[in-house]
Protein backbone atom coordinates (compact mmCIF):
# COMPACT_ATOMS: atom_id res chain seq x y z
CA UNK A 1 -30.36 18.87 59.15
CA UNK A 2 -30.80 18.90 55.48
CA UNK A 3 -33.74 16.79 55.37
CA UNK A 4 -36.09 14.97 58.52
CA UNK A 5 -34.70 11.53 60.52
CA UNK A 6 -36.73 8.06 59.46
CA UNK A 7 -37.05 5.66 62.37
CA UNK A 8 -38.49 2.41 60.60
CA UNK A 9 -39.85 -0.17 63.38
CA UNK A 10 -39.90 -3.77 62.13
CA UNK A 11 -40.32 -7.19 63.15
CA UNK A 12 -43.33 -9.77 62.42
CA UNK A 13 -46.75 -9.48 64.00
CA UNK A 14 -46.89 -9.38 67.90
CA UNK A 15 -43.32 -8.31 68.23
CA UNK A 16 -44.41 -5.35 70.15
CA UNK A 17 -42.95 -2.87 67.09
CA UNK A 18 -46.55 -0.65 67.10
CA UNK A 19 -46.21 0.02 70.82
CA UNK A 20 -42.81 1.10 71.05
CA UNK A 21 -43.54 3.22 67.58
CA UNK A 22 -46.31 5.30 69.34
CA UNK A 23 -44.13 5.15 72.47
CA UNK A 24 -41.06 7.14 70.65
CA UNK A 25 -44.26 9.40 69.31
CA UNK A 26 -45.53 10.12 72.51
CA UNK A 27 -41.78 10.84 73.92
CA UNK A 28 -40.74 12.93 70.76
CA UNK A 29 -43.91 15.11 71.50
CA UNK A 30 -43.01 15.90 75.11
CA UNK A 31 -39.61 16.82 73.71
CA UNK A 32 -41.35 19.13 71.39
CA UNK A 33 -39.73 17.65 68.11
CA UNK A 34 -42.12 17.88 65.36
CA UNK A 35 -43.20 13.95 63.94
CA UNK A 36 -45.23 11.76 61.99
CA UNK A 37 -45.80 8.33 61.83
CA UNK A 38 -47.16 6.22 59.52
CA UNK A 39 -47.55 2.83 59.10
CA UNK A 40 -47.65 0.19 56.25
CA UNK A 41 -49.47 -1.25 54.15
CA UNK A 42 -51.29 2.35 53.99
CA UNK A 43 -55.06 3.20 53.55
CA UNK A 44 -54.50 4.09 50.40
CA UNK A 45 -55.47 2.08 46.85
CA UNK A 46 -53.06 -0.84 46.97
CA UNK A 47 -52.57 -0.55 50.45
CA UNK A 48 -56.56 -1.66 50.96
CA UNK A 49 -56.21 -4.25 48.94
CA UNK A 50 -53.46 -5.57 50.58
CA UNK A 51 -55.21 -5.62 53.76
CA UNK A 52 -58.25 -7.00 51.87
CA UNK A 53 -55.50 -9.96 51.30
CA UNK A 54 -54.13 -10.30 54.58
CA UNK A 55 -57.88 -10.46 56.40
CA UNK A 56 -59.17 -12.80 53.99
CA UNK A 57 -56.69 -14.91 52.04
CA UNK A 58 -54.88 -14.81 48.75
CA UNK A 59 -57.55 -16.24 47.04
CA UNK A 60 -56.19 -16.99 43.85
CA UNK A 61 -53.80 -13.38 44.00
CA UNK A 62 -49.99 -14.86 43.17
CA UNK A 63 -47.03 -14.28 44.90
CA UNK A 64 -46.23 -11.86 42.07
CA UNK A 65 -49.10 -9.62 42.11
CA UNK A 66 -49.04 -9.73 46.01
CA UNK A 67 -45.36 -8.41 45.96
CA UNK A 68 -46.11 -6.21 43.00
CA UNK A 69 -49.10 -4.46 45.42
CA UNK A 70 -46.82 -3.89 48.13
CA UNK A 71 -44.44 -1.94 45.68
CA UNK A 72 -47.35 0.42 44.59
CA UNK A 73 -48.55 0.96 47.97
CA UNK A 74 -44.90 2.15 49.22
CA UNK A 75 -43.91 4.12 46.10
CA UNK A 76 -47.33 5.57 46.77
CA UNK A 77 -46.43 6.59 50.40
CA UNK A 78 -43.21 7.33 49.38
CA UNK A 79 -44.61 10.78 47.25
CA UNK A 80 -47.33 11.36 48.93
CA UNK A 81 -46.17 11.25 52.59
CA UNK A 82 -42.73 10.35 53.61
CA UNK A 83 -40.57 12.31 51.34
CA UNK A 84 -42.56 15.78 51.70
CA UNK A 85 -42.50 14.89 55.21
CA UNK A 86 -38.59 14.67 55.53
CA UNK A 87 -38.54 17.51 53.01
CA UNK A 88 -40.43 19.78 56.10
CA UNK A 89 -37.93 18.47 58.44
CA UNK A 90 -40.28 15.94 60.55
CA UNK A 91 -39.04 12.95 61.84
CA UNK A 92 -40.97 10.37 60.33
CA UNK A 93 -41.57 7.28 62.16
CA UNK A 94 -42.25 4.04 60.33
CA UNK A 95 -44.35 0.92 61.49
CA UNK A 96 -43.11 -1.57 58.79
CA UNK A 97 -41.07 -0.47 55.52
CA UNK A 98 -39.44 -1.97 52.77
CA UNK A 99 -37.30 -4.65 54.95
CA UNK A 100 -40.91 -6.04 55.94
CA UNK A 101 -42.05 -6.42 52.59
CA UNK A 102 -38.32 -8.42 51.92
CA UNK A 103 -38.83 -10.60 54.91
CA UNK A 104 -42.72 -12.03 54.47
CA UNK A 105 -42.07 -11.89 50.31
CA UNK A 106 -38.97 -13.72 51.09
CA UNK A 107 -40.25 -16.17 53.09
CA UNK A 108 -42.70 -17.01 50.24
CA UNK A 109 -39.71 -17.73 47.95
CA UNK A 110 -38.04 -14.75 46.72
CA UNK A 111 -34.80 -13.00 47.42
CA UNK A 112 -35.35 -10.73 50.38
CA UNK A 113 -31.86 -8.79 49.51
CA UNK A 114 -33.39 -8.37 46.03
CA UNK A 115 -36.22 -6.72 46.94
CA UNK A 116 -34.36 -4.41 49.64
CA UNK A 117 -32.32 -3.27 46.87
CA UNK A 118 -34.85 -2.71 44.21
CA UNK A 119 -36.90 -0.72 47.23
CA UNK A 120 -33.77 1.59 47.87
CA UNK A 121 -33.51 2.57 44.02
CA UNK A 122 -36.90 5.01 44.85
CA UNK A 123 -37.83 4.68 48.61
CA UNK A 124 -35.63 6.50 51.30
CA UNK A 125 -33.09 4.73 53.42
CA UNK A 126 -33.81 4.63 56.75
CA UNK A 127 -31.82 6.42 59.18
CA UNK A 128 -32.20 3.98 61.69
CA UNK A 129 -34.18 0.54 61.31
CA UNK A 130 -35.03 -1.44 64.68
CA UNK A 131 -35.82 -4.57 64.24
CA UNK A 132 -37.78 -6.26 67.14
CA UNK A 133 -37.32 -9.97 67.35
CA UNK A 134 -39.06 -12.48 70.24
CA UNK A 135 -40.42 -16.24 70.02
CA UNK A 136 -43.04 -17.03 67.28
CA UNK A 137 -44.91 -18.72 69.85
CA UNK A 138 -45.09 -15.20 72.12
CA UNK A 139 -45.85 -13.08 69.03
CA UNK A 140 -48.97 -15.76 68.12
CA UNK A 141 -50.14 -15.58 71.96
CA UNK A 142 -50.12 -11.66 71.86
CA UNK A 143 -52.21 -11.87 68.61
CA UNK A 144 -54.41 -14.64 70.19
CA UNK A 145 -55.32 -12.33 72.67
CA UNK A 146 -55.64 -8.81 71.20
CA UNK A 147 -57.50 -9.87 67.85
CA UNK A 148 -60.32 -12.51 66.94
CA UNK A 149 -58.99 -13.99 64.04
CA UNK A 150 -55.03 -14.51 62.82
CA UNK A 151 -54.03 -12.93 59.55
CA UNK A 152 -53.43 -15.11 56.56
CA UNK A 153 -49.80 -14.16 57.42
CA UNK A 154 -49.65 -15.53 60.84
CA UNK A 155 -48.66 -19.52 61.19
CA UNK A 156 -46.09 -20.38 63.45
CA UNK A 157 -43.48 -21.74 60.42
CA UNK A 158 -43.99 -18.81 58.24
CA UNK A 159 -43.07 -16.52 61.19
CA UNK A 160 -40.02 -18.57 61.77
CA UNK A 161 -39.36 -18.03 58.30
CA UNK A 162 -39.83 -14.51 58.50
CA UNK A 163 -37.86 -13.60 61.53
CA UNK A 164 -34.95 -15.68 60.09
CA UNK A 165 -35.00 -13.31 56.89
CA UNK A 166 -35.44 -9.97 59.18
CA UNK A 167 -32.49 -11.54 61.26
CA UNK A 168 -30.04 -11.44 57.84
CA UNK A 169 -30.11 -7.88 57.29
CA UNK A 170 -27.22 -6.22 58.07
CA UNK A 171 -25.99 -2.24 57.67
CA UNK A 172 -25.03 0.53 60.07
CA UNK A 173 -28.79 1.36 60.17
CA UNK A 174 -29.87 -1.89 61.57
CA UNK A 175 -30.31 -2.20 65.15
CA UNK A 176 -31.33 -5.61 66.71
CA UNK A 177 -34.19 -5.57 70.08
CA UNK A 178 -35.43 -8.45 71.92
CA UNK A 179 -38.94 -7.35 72.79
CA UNK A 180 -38.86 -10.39 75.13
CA UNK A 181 -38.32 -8.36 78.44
CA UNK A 182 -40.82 -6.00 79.56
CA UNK A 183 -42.06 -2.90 77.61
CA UNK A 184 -40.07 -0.28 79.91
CA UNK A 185 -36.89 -2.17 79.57
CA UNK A 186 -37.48 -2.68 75.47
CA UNK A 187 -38.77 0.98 75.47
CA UNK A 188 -35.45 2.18 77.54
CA UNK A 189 -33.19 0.15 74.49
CA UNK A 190 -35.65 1.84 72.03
CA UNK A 191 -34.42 5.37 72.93
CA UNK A 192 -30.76 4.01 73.76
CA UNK A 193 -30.72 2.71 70.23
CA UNK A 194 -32.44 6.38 68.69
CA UNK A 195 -30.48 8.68 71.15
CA UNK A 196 -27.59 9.56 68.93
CA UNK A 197 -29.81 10.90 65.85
CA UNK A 198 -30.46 14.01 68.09
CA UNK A 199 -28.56 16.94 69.19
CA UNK A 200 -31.31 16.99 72.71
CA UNK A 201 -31.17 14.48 75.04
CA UNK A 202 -34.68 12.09 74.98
């Protein structure tokens, strides 16, 4: 391979996306194929902030500065740790990218397909994109019980909103899961939907 693979999990909070992420980690390992995985927004300078945001509230930050944040953070990560990581050959696995930033932006009132395609004019292009997708009302219950307080990003209509959006992209990338069944059976479509990126069998 010229360059590494990038396997970008998406899909709104509670999906089940992180656990299947460290999931194809902890298989890749065993298999002895060198990865990374990183997720976004990143601890970095604009990726802080926006989790100062999400925690506490917009407080007065507009939709504009909000999306303008998220483009910083990623064309941060983008030169700092995903393209010298496909440079060495890794395969770099992804929880949330560019198509999450379209979705949630989108669903506050701008063009998600927009914002894809200004992402793809500097960040890399996923070699495969699974996109988890389950019942707002599951996804809220899982976050219920795992964390003490919702993020600012978690109502019930704005989910809706957002897993419409997710549902519109398209491309030979994208790969649709229902995380609805139980993790071994998602996890088994995870690595049936993966399998053909490598020459060894997972």
């Amino acid at each position: 391979m010229n360059r590494g693979l990038l396997i970008v999990f998406e899909g709104i909070d509670g999906s089940g996306k992180s656990t299947q992420c460290r999931r194809l980690a902890e298989l890749l390992n065993k298999k002895g194929i060198a990865n990374i995985s990183f997720a976004e927004p990143t601890r970095g300078k604009w990726g802080m902030k926006i989790r100062q945001l999400l925690e506490k509230g917009r407080n007065g930050i507009s939709p504009d500065e909000e999306l303008e944040w998220f483009m910083n953070d990623r064309k941060e990560d983008v030169e700092q740790n995903i393209k010298p990581a496909l440079k060495a050959g890794k395969v770099v696995l992804m929880d949330r990218y560019y198509f999450s930033t379209a979705a949630y932006q989108g669903a506050l009132g701008f063009d998600p397909h927009k914002i894809r395609a200004d992402n793809e004019k500097f960040a890399p292009i996923p070699d495969r994109v699974l996109v988890f997708h389950n019942s707002p009302e599951i996804s809220l219950e899982r976050i219920e019980s795992s964390r003490e307080e919702k993020s600012a990003f978690e109502k019930r209509d704005y989910l809706i909103a957002v897993q419409n959006i997710f549902k519109s992209f398209s491309g030979p990338n994208i790969r649709y899961i229902s995380s609805d069944p139980s993790l071994e059976i998602v996890y088994e479509q995870v690595v049936c939907e993966v399998q053909d990126l490598f020459e060894v069998k997972l």
